[in-house]
C-alpha atoms as a PDB file:
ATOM      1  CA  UNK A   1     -20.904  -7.393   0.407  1.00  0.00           C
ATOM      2  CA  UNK A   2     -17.631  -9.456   0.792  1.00  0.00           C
ATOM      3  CA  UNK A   3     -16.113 -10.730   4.209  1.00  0.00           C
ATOM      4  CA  UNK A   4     -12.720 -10.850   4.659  1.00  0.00           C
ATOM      5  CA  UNK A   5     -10.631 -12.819   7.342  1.00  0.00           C
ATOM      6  CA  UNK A   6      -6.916 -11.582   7.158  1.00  0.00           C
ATOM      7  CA  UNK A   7      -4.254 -12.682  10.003  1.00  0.00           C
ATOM      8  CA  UNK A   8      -0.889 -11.068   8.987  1.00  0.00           C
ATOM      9  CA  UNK A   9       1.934 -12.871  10.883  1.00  0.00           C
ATOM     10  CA  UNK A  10       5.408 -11.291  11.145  1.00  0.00           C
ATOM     11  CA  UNK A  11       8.697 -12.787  13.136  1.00  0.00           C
ATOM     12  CA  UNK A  12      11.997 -11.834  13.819  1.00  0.00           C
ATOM     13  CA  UNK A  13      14.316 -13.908  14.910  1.00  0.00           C
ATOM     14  CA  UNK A  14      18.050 -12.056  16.144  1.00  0.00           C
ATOM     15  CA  UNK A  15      21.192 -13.919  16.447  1.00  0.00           C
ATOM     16  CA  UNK A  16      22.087 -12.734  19.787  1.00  0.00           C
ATOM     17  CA  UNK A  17      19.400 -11.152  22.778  1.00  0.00           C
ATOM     18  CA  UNK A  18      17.813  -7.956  21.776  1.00  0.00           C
ATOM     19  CA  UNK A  19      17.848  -5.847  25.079  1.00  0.00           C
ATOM     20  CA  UNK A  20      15.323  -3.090  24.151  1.00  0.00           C
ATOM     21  CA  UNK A  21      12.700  -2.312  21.021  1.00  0.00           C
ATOM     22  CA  UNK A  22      10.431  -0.107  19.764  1.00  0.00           C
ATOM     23  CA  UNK A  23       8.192  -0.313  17.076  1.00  0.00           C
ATOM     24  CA  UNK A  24       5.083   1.111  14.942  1.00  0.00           C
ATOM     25  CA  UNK A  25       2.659  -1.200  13.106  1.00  0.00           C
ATOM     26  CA  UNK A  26       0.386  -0.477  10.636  1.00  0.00           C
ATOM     27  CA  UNK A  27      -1.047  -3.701  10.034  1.00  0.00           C
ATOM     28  CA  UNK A  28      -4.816  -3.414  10.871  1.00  0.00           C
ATOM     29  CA  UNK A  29      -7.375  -2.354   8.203  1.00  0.00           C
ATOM     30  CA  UNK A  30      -8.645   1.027   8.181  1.00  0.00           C
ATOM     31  CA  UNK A  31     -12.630   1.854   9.083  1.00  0.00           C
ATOM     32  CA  UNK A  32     -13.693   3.331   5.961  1.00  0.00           C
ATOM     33  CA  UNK A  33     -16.722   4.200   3.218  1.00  0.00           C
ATOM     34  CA  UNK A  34     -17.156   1.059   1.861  1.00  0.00           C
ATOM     35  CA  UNK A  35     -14.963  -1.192   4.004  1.00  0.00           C
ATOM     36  CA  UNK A  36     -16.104  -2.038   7.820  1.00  0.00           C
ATOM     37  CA  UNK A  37     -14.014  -3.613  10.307  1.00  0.00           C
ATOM     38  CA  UNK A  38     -15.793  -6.170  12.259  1.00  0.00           C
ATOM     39  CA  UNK A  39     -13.289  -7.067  14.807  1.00  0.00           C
ATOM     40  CA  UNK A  40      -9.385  -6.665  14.735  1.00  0.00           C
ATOM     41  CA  UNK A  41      -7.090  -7.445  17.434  1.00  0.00           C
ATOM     42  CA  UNK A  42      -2.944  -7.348  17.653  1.00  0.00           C
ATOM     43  CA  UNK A  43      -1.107  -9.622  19.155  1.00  0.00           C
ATOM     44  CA  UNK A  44       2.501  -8.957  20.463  1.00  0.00           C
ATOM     45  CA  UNK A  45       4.936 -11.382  21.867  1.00  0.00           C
ATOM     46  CA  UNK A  46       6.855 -10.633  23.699  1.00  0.00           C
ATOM     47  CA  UNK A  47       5.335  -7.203  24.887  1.00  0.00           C
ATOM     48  CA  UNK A  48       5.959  -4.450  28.221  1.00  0.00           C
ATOM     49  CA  UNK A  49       3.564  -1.262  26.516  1.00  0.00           C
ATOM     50  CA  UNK A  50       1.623  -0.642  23.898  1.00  0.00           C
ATOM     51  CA  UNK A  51      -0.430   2.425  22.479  1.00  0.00           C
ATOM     52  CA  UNK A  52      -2.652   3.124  19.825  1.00  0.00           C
ATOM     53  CA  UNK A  53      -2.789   6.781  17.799  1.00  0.00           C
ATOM     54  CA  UNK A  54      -3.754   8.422  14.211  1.00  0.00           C
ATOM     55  CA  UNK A  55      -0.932   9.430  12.133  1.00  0.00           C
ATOM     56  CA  UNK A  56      -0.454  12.310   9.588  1.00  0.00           C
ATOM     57  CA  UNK A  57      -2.572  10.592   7.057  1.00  0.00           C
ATOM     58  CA  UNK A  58      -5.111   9.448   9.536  1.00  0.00           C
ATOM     59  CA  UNK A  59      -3.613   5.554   9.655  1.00  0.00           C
ATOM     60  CA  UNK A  60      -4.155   4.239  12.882  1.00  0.00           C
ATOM     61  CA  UNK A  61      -0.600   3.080  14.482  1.00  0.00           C
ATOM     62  CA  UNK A  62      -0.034   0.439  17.092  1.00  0.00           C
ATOM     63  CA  UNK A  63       3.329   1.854  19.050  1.00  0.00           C
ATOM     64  CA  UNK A  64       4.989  -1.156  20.998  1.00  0.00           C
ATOM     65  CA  UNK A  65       7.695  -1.681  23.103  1.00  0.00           C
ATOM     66  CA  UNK A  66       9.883  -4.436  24.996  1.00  0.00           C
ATOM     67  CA  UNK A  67      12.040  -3.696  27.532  1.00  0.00           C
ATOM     68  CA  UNK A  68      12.931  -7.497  28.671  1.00  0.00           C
ATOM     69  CA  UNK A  69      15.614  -9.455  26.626  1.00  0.00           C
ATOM     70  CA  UNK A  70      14.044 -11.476  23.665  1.00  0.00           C
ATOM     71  CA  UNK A  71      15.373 -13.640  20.731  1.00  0.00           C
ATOM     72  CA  UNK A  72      12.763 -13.339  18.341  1.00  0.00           C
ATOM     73  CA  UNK A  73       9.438 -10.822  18.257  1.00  0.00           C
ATOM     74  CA  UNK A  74       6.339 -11.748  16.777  1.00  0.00           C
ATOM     75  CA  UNK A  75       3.654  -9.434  15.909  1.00  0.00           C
ATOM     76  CA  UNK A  76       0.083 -10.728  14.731  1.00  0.00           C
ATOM     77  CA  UNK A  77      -2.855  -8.859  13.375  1.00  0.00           C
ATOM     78  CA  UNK A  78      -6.187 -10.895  12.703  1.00  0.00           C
ATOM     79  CA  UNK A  79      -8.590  -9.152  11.309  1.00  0.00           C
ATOM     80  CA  UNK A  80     -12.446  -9.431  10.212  1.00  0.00           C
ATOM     81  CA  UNK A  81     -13.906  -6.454   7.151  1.00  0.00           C
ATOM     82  CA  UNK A  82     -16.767  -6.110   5.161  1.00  0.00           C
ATOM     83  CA  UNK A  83     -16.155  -4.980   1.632  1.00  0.00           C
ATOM     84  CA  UNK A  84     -18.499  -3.316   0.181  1.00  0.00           C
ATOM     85  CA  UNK A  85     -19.267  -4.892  -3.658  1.00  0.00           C
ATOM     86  CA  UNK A  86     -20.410  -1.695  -5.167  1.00  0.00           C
ATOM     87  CA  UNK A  87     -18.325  -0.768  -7.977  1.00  0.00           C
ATOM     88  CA  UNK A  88     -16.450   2.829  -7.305  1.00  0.00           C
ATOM     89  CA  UNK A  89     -17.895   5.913  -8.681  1.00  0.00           C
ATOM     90  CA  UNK A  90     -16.156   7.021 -11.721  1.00  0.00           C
ATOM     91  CA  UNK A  91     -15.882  11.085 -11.934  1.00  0.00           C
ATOM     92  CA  UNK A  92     -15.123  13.480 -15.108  1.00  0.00           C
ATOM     93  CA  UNK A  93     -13.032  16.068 -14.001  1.00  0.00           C
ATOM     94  CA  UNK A  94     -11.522  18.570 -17.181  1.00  0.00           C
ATOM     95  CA  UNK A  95      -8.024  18.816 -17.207  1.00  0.00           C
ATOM     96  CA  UNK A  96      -8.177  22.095 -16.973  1.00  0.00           C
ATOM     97  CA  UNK A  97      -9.789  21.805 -13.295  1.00  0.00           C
ATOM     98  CA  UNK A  98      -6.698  20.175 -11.792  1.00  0.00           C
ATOM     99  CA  UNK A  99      -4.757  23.611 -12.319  1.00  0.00           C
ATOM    100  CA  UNK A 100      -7.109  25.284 -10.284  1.00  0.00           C
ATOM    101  CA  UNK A 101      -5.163  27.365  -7.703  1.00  0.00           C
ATOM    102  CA  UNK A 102      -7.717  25.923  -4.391  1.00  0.00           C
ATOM    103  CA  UNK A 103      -7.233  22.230  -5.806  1.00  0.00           C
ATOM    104  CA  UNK A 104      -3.361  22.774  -6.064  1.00  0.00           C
ATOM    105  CA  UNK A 105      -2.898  24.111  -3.188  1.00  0.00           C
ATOM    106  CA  UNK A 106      -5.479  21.714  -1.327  1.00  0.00           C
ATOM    107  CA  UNK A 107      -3.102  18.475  -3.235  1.00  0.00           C
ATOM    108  CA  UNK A 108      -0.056  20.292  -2.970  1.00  0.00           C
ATOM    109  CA  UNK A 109       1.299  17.083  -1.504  1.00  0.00           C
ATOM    110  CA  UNK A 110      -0.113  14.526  -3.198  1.00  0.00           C
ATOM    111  CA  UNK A 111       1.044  16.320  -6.219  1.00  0.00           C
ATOM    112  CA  UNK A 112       4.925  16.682  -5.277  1.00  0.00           C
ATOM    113  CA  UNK A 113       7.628  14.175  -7.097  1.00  0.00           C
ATOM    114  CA  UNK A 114       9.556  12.708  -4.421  1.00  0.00           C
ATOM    115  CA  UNK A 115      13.156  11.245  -4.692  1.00  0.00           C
ATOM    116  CA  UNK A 116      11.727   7.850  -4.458  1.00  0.00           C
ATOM    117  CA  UNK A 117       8.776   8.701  -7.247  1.00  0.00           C
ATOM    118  CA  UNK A 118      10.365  10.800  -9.684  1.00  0.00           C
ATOM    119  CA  UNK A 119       9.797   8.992 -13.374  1.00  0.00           C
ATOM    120  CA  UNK A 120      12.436   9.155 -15.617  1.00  0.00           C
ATOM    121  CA  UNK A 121      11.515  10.916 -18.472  1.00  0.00           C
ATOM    122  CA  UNK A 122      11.056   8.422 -21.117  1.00  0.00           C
ATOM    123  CA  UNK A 123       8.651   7.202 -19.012  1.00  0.00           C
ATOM    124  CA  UNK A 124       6.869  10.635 -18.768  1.00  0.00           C
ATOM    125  CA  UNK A 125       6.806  10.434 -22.475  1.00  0.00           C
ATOM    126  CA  UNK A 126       4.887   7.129 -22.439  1.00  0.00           C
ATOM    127  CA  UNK A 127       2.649   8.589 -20.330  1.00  0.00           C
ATOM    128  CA  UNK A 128       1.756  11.919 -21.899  1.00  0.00           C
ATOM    129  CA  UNK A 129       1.258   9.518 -25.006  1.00  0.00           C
ATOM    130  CA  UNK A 130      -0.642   6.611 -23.417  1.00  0.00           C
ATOM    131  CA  UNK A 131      -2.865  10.269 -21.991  1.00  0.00           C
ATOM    132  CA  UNK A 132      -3.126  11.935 -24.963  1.00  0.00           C
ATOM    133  CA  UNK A 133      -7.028  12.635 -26.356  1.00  0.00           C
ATOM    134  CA  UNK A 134      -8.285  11.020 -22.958  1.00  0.00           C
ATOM    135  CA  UNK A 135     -10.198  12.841 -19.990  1.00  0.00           C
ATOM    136  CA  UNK A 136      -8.497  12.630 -16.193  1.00  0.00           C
ATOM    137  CA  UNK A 137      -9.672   9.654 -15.044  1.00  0.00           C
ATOM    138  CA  UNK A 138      -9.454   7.490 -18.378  1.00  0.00           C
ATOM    139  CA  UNK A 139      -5.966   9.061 -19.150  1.00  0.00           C
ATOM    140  CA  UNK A 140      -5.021   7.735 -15.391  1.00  0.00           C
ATOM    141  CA  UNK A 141      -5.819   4.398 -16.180  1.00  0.00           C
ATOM    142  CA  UNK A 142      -4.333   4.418 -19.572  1.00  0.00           C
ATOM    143  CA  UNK A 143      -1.162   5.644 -17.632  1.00  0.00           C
ATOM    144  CA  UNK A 144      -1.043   3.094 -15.335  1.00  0.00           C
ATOM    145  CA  UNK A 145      -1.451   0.169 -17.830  1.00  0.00           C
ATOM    146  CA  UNK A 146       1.102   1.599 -19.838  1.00  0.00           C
ATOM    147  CA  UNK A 147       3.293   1.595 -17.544  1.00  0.00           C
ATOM    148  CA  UNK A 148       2.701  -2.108 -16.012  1.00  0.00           C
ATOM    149  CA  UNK A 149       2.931  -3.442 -19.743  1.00  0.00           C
ATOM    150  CA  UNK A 150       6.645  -2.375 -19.791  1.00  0.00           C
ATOM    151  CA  UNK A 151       7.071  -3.718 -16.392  1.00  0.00           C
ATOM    152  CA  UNK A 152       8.049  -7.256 -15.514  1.00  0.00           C
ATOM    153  CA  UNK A 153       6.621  -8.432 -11.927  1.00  0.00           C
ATOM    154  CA  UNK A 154       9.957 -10.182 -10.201  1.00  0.00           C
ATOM    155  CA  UNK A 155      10.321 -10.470  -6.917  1.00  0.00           C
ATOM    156  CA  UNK A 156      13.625 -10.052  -5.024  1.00  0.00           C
ATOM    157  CA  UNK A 157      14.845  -8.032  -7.477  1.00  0.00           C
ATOM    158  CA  UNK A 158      14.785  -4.640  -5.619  1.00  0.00           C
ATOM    159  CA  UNK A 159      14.042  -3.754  -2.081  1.00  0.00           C
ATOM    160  CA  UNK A 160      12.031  -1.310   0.424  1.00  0.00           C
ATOM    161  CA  UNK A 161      14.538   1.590  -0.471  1.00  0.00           C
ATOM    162  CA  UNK A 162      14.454   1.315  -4.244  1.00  0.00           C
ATOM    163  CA  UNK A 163      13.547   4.060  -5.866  1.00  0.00           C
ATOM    164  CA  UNK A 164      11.346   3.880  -9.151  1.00  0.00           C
ATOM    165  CA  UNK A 165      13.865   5.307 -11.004  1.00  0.00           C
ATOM    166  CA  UNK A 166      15.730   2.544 -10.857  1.00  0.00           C
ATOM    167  CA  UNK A 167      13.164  -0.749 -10.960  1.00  0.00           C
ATOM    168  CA  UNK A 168      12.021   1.190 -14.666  1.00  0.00           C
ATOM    169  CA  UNK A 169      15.480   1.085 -15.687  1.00  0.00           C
ATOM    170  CA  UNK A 170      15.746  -3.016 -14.506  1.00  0.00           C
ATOM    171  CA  UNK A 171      11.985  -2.852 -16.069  1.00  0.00           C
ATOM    172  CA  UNK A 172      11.403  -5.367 -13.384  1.00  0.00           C
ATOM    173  CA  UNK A 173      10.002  -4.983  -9.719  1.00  0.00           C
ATOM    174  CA  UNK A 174       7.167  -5.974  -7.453  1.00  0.00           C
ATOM    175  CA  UNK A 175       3.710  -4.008  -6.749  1.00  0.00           C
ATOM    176  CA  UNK A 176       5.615  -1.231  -4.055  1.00  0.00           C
ATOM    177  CA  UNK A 177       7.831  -0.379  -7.277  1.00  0.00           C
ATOM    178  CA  UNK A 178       4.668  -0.712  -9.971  1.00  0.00           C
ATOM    179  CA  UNK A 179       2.420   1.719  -7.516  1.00  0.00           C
ATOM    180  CA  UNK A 180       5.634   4.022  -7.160  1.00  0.00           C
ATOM    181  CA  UNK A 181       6.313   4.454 -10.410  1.00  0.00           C
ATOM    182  CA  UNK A 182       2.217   4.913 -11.213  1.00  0.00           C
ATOM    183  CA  UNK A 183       2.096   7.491  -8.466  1.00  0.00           C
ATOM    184  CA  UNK A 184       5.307   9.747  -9.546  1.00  0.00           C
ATOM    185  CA  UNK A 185       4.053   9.658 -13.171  1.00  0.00           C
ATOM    186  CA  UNK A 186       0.443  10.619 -12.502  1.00  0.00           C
ATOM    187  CA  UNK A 187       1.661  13.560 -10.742  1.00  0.00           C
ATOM    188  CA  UNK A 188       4.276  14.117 -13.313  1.00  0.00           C
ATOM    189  CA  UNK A 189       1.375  14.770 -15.230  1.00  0.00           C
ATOM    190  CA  UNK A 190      -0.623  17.391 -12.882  1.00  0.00           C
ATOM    191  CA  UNK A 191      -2.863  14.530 -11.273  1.00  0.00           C
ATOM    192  CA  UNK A 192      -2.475  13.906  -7.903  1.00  0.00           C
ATOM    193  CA  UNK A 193      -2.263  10.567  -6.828  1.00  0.00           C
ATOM    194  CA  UNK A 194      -1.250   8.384  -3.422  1.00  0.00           C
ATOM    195  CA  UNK A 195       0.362   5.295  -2.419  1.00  0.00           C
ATOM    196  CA  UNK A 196      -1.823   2.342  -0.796  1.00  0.00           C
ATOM    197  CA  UNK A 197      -1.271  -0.412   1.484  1.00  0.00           C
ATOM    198  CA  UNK A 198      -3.193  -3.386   2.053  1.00  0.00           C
ATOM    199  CA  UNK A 199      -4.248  -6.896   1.020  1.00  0.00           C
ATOM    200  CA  UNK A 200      -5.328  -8.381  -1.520  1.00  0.00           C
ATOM    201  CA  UNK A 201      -7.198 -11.913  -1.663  1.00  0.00           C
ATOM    202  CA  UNK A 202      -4.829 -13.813  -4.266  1.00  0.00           C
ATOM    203  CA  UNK A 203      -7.780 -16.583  -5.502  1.00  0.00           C
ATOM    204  CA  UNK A 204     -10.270 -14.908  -7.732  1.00  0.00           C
ATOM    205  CA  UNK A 205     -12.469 -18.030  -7.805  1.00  0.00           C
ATOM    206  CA  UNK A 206     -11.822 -19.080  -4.093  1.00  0.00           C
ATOM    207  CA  UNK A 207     -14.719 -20.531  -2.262  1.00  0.00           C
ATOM    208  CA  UNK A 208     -15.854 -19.758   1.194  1.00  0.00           C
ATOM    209  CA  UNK A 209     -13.528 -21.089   4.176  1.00  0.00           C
ATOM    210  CA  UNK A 210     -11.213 -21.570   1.847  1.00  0.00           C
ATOM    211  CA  UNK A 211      -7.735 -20.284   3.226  1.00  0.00           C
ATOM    212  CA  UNK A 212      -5.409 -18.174   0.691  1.00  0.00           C
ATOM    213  CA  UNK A 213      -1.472 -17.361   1.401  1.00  0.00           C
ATOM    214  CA  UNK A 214      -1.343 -13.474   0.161  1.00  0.00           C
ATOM    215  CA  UNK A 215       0.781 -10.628   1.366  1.00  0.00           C
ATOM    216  CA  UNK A 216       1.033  -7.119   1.761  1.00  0.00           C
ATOM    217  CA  UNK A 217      -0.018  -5.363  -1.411  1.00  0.00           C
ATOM    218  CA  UNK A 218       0.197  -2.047  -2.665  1.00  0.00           C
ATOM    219  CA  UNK A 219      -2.301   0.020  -5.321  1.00  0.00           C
ATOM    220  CA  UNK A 220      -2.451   3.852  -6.109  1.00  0.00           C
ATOM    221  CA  UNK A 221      -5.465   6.224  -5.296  1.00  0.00           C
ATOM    222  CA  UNK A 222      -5.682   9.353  -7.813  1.00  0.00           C
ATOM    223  CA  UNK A 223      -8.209  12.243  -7.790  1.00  0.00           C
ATOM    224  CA  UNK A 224     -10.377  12.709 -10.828  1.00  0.00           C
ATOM    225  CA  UNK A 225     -13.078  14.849  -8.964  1.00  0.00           C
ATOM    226  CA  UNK A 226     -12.795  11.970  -6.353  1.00  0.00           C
ATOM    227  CA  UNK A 227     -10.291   9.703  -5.060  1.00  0.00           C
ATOM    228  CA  UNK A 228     -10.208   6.377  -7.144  1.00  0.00           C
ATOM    229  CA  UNK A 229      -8.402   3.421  -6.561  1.00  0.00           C
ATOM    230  CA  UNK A 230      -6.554   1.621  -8.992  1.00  0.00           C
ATOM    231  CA  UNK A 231      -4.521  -1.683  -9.182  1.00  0.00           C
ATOM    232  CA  UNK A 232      -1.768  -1.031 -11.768  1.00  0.00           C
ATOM    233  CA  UNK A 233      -0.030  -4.667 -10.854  1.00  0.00           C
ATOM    234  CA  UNK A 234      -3.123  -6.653 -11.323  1.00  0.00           C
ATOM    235  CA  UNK A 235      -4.555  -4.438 -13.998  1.00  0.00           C
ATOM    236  CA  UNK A 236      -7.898  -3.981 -11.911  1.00  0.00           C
ATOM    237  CA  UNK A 237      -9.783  -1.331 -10.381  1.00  0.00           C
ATOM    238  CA  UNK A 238     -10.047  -1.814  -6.711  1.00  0.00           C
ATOM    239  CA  UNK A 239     -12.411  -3.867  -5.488  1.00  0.00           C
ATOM    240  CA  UNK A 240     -13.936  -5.962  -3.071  1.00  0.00           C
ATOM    241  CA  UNK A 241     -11.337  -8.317  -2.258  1.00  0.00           C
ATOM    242  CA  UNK A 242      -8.560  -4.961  -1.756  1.00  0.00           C
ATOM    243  CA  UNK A 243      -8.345  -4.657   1.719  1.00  0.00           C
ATOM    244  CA  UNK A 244      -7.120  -1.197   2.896  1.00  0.00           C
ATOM    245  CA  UNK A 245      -5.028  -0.611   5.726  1.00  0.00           C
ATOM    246  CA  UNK A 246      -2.911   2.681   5.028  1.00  0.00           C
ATOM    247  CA  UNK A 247      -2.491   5.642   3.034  1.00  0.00           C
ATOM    248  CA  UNK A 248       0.323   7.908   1.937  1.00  0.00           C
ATOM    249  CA  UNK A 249       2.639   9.450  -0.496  1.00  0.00           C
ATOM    250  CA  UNK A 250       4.968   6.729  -0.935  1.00  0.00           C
ATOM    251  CA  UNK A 251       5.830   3.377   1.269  1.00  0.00           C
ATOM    252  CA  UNK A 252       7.776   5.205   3.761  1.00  0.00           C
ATOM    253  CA  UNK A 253       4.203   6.651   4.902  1.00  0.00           C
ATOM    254  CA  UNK A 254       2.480   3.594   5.206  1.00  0.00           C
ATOM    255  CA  UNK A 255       4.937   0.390   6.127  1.00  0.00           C
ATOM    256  CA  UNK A 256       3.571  -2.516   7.898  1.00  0.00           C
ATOM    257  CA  UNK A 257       5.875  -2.306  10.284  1.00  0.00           C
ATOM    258  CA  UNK A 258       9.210   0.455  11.354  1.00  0.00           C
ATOM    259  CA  UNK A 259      11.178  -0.119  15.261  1.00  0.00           C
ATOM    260  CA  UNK A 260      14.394   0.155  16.276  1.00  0.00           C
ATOM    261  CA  UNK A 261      16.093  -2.487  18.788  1.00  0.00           C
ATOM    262  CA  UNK A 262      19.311  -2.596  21.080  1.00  0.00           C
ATOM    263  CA  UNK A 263      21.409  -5.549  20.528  1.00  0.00           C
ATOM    264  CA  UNK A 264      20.209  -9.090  18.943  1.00  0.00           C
ATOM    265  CA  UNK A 265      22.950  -8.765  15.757  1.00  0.00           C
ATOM    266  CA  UNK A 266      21.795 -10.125  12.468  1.00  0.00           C
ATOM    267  CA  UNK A 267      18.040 -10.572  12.548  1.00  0.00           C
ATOM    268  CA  UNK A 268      15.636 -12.415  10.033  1.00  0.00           C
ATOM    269  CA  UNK A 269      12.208 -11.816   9.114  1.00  0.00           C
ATOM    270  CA  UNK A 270       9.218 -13.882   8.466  1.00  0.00           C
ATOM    271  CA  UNK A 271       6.136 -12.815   7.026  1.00  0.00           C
ATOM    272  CA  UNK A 272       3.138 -14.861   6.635  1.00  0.00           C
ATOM    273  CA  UNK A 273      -0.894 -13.694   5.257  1.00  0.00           C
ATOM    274  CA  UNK A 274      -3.617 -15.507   5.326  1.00  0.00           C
ATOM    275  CA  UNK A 275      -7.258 -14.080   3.938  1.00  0.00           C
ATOM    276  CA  UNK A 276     -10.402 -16.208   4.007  1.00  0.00           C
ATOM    277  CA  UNK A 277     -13.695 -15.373   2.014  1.00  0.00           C
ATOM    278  CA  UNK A 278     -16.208 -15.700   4.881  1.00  0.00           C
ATOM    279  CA  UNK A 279     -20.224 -16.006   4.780  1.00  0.00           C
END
């Protein structure tokens, strides 16, 4: 078992007084098979009203709001989970299997090729090829390091709204654009497959109490008679140091944080992660 302390930090600061915001964060680790959450608390400042509910894909949302005038908004999540350190279950589902009508249907939309997904298809080439002679779950894999060794990891070099499409053409991107492209190609192939948001602790050899900057991070889940998670930018299954916080079929199911304000101008953002390996 691995323990996890994670405080995600995230400020905006607006040139002139905001008057009114609202906004959904999904910044607090999910309660799962294989990863417990010990304690996890948000904090909000400034704040008026807050609620808590399960979306679509069963995330758990913290909707706030601020009706006073405010300059900047900080929202804080700090977080304690137990990882589990049992290596995931690897399944052999046939091909053939994922064509069945009840599993299609069941997928359906895990399975569909979004705008923001779709492969071009020199890319669904490599991926039929880096497949071929390969069961479902090995033929994922192979997929998903194919497609990372043409990849270059770059930050800054696309944005939240990029679609995969275009970081393959740039051959450059960061892990949302990586797990995007995995996710559109995997189902370009029949397998279904879903975006994942999370954390992941950056310092493989980190001691205990030691503090780590990380970020948000992002790694595909695809079904091969179970869901299995994958980490196509670090080349790694996932594992006890992936801490999961959201699920989805693409990042605009699962962002840390979406709102809408009234006033303030130009704003900036801050973001800020820290995860500790804890006895």
């Amino acid at each position: 078992m691995t323990r996890l302390h994670v405080v995600h930090r995230t400020t905006f600061a607006y040139a002139h007084p905001v008057r009114v915001s609202y906004n959904e964060l999904r910044m607090r680790p999910a309660a799962m098979l294989g990863q417990r959450v010990v304690e996890s608390t948000l904090t909000v400042a400034p704040e008026t009203w807050r609620s808590e509910y399960r979306d679509y894909w069963g995330t758990r949302v913290d909707a706030v709001e601020v009706l006073t005038p405010h300059e900047s908004l900080t929202f804080v999540a700090d977080s304690r989970v137990e990882r589990d350190a049992a290596p995931q279950r690897v399944h052999g589902t046939e091909w053939a299997s994922l064509a069945a009508p009840a599993l299609t249907d069941r997928m359906s939309e895990m399975l569909m090729v979004s705008a923001t997904t779709s492969p071009p298809p020199d890319l669904c080439e490599l991926a039929r090829d880096a497949a071929a002679g390969l069961g479902v779950h090995d033929g994922a894999v192979a997929v998903c390091e194919a497609l990372r060794g043409e990849m270059e990891y770059v930050p800054g070099v696309t944005g939240v709204h990029t679609r995969a499409a275009e970081a393959w053409e740039a051959r450059k991107g960061v892990c949302q654009d990586i797990v995007h492209l995995a996710v559109g190609t995997l189902r370009s192939l029949g397998i279904p497959a879903r975006y994942v948001s999370g954390y992941l602790h950056p310092l493989a050899g980190a001691g205990t109490g030691e503090v780590a900057v990380g970020q948000s991070h992002a790694w595909v889940e695809f079904w091969s008679g179970d869901w299995y998670g994958f980490d196509p930018t670090n080349r790694i299954d996932v594992g006890p140091h992936h801490v999961l916080v959201a699920r989805g079929r693409e990042y605009r199911d699962v962002p840390p944080v979406r709102g809408v304000f009234s006033g303030g101008g130009r704003s900036t953002q801050h973001v800020e992660v820290l995860m500790t390996l804890e006895e």
